[in-house]
Protein backbone atom coordinates (compact mmCIF):
# COMPACT_ATOMS: atom_id res chain seq x y z
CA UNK A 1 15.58 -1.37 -21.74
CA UNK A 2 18.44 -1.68 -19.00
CA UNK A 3 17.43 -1.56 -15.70
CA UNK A 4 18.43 1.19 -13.46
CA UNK A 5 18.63 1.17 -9.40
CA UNK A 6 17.33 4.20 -7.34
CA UNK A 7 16.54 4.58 -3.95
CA UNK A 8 12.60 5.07 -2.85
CA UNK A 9 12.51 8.96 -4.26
CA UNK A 10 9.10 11.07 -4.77
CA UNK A 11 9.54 9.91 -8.62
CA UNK A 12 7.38 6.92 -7.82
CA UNK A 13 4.33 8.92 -7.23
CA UNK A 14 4.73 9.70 -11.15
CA UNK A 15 5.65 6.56 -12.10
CA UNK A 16 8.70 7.75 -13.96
CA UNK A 17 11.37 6.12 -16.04
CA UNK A 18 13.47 4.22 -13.39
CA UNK A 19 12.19 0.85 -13.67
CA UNK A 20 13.76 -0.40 -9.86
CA UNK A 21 13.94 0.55 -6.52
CA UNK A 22 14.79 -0.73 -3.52
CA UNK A 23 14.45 -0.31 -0.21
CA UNK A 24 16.83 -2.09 2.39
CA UNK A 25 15.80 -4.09 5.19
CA UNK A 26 18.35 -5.38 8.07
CA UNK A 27 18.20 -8.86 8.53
CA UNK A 28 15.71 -10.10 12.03
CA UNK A 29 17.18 -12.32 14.73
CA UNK A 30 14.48 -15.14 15.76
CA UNK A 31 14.04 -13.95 19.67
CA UNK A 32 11.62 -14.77 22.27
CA UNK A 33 10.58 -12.45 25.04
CA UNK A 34 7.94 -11.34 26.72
CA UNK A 35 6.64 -7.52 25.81
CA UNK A 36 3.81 -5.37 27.60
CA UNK A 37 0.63 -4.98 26.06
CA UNK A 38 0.15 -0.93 25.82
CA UNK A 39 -4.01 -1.23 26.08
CA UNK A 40 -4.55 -1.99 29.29
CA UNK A 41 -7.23 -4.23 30.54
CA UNK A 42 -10.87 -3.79 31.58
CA UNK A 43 -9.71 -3.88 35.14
CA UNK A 44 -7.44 -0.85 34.00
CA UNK A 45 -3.84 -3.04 34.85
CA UNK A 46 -1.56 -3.55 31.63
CA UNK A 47 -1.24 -7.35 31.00
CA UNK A 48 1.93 -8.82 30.30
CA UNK A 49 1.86 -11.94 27.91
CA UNK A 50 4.77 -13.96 25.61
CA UNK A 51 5.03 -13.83 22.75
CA UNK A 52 7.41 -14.99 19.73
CA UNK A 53 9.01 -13.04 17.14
CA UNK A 54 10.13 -15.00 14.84
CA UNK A 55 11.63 -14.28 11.14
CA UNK A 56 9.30 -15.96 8.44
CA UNK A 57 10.63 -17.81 5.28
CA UNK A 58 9.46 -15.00 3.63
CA UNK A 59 11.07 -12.15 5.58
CA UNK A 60 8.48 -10.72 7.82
CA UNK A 61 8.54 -10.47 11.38
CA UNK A 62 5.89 -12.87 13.01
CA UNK A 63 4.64 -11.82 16.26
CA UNK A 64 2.46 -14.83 17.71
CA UNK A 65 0.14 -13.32 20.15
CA UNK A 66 -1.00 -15.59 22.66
CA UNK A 67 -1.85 -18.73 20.57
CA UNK A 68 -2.96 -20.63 23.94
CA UNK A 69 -6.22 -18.51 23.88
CA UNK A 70 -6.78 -20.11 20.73
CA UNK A 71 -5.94 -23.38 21.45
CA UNK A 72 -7.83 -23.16 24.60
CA UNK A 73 -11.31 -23.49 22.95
CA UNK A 74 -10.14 -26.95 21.26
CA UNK A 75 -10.72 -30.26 22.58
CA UNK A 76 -7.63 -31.38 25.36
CA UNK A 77 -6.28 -34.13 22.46
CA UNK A 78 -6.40 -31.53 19.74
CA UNK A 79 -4.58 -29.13 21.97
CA UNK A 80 -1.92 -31.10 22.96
CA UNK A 81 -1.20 -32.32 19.50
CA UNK A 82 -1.05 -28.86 18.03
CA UNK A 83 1.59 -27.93 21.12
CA UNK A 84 3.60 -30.76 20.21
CA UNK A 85 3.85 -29.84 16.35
CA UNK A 86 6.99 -28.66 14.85
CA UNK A 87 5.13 -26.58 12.66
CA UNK A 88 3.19 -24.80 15.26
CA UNK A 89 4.32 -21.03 14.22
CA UNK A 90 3.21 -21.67 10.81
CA UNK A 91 -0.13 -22.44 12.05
CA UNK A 92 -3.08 -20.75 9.80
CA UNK A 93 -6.23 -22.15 10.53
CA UNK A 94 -7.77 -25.39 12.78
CA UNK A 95 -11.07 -27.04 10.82
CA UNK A 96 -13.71 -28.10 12.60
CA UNK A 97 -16.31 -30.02 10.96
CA UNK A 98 -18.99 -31.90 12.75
CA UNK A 99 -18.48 -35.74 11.77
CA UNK A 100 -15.68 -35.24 10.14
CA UNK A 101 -11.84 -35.41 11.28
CA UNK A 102 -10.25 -32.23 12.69
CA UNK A 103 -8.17 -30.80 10.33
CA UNK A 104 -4.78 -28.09 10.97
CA UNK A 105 -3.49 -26.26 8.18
CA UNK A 106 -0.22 -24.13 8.03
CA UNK A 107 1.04 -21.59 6.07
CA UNK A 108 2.87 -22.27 2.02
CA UNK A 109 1.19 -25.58 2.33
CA UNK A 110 -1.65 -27.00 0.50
CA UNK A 111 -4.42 -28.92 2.32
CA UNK A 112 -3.99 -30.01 5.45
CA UNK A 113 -2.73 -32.46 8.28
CA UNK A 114 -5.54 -34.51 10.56
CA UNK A 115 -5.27 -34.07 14.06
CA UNK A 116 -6.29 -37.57 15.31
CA UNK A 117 -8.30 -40.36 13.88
CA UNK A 118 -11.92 -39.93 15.54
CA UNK A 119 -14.70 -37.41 14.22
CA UNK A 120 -15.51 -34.36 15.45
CA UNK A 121 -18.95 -34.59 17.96
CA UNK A 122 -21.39 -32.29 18.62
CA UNK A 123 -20.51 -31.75 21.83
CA UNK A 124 -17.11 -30.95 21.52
CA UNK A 125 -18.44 -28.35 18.86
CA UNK A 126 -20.65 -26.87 21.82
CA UNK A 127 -17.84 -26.73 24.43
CA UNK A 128 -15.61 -24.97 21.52
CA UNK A 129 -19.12 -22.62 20.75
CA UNK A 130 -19.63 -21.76 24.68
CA UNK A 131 -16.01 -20.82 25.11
CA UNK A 132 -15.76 -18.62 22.01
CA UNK A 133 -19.32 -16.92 23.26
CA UNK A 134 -21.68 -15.19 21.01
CA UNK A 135 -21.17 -15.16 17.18
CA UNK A 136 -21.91 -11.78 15.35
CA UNK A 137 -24.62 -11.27 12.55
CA UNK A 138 -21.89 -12.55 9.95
CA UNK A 139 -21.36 -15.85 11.88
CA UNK A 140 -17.51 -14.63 13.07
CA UNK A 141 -16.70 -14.29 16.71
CA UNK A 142 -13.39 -13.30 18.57
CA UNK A 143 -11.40 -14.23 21.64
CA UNK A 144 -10.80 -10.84 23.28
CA UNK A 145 -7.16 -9.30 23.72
CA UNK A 146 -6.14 -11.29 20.45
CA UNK A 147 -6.52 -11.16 16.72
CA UNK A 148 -7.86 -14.99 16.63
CA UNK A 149 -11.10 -15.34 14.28
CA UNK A 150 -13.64 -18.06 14.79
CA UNK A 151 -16.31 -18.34 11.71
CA UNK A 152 -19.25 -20.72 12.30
CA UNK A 153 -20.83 -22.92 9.73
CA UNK A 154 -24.76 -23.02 10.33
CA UNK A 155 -27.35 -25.69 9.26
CA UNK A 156 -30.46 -24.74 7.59
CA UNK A 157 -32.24 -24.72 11.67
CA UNK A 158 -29.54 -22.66 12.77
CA UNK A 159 -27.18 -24.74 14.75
CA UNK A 160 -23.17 -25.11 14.53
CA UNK A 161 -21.93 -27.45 12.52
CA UNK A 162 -18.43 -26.28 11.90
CA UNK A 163 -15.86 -23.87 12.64
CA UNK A 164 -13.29 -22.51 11.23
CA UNK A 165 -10.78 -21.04 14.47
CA UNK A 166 -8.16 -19.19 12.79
CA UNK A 167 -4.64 -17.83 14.03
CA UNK A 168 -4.19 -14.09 14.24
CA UNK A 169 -0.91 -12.69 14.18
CA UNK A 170 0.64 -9.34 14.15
CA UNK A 171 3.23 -9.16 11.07
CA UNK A 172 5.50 -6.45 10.46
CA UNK A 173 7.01 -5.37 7.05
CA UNK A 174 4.27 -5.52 4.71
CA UNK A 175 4.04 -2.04 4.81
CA UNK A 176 7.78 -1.47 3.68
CA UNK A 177 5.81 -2.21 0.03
CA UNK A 178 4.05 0.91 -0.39
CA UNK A 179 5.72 3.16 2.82
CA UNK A 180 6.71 5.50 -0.57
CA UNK A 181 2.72 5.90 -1.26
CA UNK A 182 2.31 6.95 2.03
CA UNK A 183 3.53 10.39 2.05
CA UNK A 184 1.06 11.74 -0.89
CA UNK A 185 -2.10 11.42 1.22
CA UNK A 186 -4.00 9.99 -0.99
CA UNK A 187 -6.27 7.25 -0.79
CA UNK A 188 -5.57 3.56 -1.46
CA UNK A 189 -7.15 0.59 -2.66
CA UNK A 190 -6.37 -3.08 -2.46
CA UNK A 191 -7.31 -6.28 -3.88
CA UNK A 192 -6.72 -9.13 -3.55
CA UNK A 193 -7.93 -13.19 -2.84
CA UNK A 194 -8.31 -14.33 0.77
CA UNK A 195 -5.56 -14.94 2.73
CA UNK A 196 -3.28 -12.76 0.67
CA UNK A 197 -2.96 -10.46 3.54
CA UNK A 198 -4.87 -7.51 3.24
CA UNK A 199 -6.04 -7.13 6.49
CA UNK A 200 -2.53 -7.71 8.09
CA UNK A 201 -1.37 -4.62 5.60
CA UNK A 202 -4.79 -2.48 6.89
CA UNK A 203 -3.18 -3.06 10.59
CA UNK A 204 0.12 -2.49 10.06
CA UNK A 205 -0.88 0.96 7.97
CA UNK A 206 -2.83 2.13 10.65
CA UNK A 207 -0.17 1.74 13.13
CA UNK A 208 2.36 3.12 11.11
CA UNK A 209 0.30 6.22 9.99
CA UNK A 210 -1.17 6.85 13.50
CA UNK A 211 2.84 6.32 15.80
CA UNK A 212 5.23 7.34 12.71
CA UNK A 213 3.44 9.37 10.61
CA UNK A 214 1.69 10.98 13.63
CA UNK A 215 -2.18 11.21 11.90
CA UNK A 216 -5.42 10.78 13.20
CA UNK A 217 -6.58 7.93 12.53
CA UNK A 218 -10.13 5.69 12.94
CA UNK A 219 -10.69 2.23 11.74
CA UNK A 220 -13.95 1.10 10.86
CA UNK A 221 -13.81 -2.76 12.19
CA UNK A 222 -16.90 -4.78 11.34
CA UNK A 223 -15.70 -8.03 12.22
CA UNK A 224 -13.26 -7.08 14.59
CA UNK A 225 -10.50 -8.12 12.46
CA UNK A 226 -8.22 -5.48 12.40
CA UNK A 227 -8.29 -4.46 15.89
CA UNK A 228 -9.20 -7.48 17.52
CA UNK A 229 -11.88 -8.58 19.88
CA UNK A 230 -13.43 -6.69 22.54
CA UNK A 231 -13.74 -3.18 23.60
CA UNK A 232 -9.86 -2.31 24.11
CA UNK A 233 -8.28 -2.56 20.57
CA UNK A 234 -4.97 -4.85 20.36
CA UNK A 235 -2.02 -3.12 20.37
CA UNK A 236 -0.44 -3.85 16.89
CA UNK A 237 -2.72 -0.99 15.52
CA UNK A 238 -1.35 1.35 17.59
CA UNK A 239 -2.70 4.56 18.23
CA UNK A 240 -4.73 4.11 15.86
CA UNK A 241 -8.69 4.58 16.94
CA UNK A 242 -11.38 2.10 17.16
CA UNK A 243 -14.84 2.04 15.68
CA UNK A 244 -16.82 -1.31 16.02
CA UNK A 245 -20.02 -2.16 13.45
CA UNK A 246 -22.63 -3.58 15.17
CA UNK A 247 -24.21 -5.19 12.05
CA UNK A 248 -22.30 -5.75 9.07
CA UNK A 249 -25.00 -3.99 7.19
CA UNK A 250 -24.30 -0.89 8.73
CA UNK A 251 -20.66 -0.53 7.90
CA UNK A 252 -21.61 2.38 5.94
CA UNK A 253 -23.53 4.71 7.76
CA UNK A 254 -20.14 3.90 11.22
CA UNK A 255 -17.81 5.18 7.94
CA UNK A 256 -19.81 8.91 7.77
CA UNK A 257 -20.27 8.99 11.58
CA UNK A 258 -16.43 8.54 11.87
CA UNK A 259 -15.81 11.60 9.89
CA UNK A 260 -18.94 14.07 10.85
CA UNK A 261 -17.72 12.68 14.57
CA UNK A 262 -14.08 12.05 14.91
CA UNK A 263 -11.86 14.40 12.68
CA UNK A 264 -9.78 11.83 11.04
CA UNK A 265 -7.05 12.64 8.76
CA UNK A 266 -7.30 8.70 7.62
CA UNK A 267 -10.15 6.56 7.87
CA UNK A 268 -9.11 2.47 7.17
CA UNK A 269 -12.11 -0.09 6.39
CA UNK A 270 -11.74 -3.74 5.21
CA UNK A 271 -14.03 -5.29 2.98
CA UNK A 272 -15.84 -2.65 0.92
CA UNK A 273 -18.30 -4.73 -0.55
CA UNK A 274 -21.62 -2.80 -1.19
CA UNK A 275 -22.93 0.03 -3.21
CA UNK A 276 -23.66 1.83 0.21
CA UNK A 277 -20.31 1.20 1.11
CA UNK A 278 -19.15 2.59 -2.09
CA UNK A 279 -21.09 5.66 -2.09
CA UNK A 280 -19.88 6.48 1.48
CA UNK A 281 -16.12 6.19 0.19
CA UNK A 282 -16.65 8.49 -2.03
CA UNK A 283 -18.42 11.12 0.11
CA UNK A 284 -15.04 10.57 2.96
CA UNK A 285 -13.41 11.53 -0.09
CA UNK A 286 -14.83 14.33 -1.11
CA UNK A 287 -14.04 15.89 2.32
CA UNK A 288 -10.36 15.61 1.80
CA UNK A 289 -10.05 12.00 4.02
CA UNK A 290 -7.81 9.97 3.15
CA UNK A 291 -9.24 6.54 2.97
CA UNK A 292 -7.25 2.81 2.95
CA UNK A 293 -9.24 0.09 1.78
CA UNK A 294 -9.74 -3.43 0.81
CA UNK A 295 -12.81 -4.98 -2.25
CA UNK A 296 -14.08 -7.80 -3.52
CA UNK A 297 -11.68 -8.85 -6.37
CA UNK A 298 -8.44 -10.12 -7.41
CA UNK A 299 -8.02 -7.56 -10.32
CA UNK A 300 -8.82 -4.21 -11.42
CA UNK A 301 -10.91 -5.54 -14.41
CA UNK A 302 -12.89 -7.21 -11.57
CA UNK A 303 -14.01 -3.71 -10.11
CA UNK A 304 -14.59 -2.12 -13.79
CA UNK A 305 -16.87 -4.86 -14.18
CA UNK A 306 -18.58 -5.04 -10.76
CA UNK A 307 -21.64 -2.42 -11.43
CA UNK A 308 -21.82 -2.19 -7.23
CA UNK A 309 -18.11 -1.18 -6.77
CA UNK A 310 -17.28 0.39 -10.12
CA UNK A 311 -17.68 3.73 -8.48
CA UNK A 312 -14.58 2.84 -6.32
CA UNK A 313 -12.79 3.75 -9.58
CA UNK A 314 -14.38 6.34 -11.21
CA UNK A 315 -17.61 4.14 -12.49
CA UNK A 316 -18.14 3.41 -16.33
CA UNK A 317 -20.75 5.02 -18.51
CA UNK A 318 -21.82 4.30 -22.25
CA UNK A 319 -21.25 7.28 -24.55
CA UNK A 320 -21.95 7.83 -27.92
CA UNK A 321 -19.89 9.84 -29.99
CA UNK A 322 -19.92 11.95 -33.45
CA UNK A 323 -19.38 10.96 -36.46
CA UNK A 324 -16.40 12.48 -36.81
CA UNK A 325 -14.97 11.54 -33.37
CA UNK A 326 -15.54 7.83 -34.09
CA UNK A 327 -13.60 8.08 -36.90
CA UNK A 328 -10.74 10.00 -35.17
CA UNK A 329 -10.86 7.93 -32.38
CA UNK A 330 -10.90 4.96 -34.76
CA UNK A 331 -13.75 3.54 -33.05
CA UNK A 332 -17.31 2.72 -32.91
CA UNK A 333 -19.80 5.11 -31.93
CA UNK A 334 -20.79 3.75 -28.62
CA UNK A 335 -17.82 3.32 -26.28
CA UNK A 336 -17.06 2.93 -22.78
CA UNK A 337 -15.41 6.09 -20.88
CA UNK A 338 -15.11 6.48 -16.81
CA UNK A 339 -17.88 8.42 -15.23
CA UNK A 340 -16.13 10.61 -12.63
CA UNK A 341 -12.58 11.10 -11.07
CA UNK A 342 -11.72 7.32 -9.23
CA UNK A 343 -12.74 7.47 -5.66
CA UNK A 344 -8.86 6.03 -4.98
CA UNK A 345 -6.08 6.74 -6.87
CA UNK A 346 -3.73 4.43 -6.03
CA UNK A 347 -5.28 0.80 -6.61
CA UNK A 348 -2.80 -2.28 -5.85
CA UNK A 349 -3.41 -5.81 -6.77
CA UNK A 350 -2.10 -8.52 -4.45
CA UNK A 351 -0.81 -11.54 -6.19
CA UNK A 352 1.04 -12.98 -3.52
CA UNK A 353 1.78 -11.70 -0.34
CA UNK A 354 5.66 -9.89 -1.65
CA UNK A 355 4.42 -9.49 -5.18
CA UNK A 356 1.96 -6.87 -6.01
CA UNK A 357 1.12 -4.62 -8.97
CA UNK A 358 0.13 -1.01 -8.11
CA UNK A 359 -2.23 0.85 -10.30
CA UNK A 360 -2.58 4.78 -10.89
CA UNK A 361 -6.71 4.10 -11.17
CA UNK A 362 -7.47 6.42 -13.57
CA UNK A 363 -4.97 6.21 -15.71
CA UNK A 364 -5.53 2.53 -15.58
CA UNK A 365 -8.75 2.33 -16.13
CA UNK A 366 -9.15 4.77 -19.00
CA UNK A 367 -6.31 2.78 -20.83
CA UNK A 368 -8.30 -0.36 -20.19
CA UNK A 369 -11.75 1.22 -21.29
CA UNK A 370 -10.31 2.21 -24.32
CA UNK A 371 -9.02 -1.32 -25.31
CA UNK A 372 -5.40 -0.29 -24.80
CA UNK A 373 -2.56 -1.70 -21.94
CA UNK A 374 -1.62 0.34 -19.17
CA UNK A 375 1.76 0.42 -17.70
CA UNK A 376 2.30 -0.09 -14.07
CA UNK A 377 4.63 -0.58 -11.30
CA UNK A 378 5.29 -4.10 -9.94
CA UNK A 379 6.27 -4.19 -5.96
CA UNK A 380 8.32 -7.72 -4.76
CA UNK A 381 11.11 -8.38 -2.93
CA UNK A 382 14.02 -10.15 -3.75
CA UNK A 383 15.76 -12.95 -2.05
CA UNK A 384 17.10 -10.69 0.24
CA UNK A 385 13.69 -9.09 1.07
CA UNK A 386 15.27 -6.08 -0.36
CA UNK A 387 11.66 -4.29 -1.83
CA UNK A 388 11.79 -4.13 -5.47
CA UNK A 389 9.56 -1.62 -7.48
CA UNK A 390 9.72 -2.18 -11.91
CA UNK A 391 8.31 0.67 -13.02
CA UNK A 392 6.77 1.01 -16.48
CA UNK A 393 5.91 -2.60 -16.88
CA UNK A 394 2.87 -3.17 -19.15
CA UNK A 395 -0.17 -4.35 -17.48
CA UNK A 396 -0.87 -8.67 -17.64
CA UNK A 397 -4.43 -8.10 -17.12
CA UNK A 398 -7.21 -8.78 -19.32
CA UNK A 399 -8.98 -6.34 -21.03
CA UNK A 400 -12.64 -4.64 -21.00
């Protein structure tokens, strides 16, 4: 089939017959400045900090907020390494481990480089656990005015014996993958490993959709993630609104009281991961909210499967058929069909952070159910970070 080139056109929501599009992007010059915070502070003064932008190997715009905050909570050796290392803007993640040596790890790289030759003490874990402050029912904690996460490691009495203090940046272009989904309104799923970069896409949506798209718009933060630590929200979500979870278990019940409360147009939560959770989706729904979310799962097979979050997509039910039916159908007499009309109907699988295959659910699933391949459309960018979309690809999944 030759391949033909269209601009980003309202024939993607149909997944028609033009198997690429592409959607320019103007190259980034690496700059460093320093920009002003929009939220202002508790003291009601805007706070100016630097930051760098920097173009990434793989095209996006990287801005670094305020890494010394993180760096602050590490021992003085640790911190003064980590300034010193070329690789500092690729930072991902410092390990902390209690007897153990302290461990940095970057970006494209697998495992890590140790930061100095001694073991990490218990008191050094202390000093890093008293300047972080108090850890949330899911063991994650924030430094406030950043997106930095620090996740404890607890043994069985309770007590810190690692952390994990990761780097948050703000990164700009992800959402140049789906900015053509946008415009329908309707709700969107993502999956995805971790570190793929789902929550970076959930921030830069709800900016986007809240300044440029001019919608209401309320995030439902458990852990702080997308908006950052503390009451003020950081300012790469834009005008986006605000809610924080106080338990993780109640994620659900801070979803409905967003939309009886708040009148959103979009509601954006990250980790959907229990039948609660599910059920509430569905009822946002229902109301005509558009949701944006993230599950459990690397693939859509994984959510067919998963009995808690198969309602995401429709859910699955057993039915029997006719005699005759099964032998039109060409199939047994008990099959698998989807329940009810998929929750989301846009699902997109992250591979990699530029390569991801988006889903029309229902078509999708039904396809999959009956033991058939679906076709959908593959999102990348090229070597030019030009966004690619190959429409009418069959599906590389596994099926039911």
């Amino acid at each position: 089939m030759m391949a033909a080139l269209a601009v980003l056109s309202t024939s993607s929501y149909y997944f028609t017959k033009c198997e690429f599009s592409v959607h320019s992007k103007k190259p980034l010059i690496l700059q460093k400045r320093e920009i002003l915070i929009q939220s202002p502070n508790h003291c009601g003064n805007r706070r100016r900090i630097e930051v760098s932008k920097v173009t990434s190997e793989d095209g996006f715009v990287i801005v670094e907020d305020d890494l010394q905050a993180l760096l602050a909570i590490l021992p003085q050796d640790l911190r003064d390494n980590l300034l010193n290392e070329p690789r500092k803007s690729e930072l991902l993640e410092v390990v902390l481990d209690l007897g153990r040596l302290p461990e940095a790890r970057f970006l494209g790289v697998s495992g890590g480089k140790y930061l100095r030759n001694s073991e990490v003490s218990l008191k050094e874990l202390e000093e890093a656990q008293n300047a972080v402050g108090e850890f949330g029912g899911d063991n994650r904690a924030g430094i406030e005015g950043t997106l930095h996460r620090i996740s404890a490691i607890r043994s069985r009495k309770g007590s810190i014996v690692g952390l994990t203090c990761r780097v948050g940046r703000a990164v700009s272009g992800h959402v140049d993958m789906v900015l053509d989904l946008l415009q329908y309104q309707e709700s969107i799923l993502f999956l995805g490993r971790p570190g793929v970069g789902k929550t970076t896409v959930m921030r830069e949506m709800a900016r986007v959709l809240a300044d440029e798209l001019h919608k209401r718009v309320v995030i439902v933060d458990t852990s702080n993630e997308i908006g950052g630590d503390g009451d003020i929200p950081h300012a790469a979500i834009g005008g986006a609104r605000r809610m924080q979870v106080p338990k993780p278990s109640l994620q659900h019940k801070v979803m409905i009281e967003a939309v009886e409360n708040h009148t959103p147009e979009v509601i954006i939560v990250d980790e959907i991961g229990t039948e609660a959770e599910a059920l509430a989706c569905r009822s946002i729904a229902e109301r005509g909210v558009m949701l944006i979310g993230t599950a459990h799962g690397e693939r859509l097979e994984n959510i067919i499967k998963n009995h808690t979050l198969s309602d995401l997509i429709g859910g699955v039910e057993t039915v029997t058929l006719g005699d005759d039916e099964a032998r039109a159908r060409r199939s047994q007499k008990s099959i698998l069909e989807r329940k009810a009309p998929a929750t989301f109907p846009f699902l997109i699988e992250m591979r990699e952070r530029h390569y991801w295959v988006t889903h029309r659910t229902e078509r999708s699933v039904d396809m999959l159910l009956h033991g058939k391949t679906p076709f959908v459309e593959i999102r990348r960018r090229d070597d030019q970070f030009q966004v690619l979309i190959e429409r009418w690809q069959p599906y590389d999944g596994q099926g039911i």
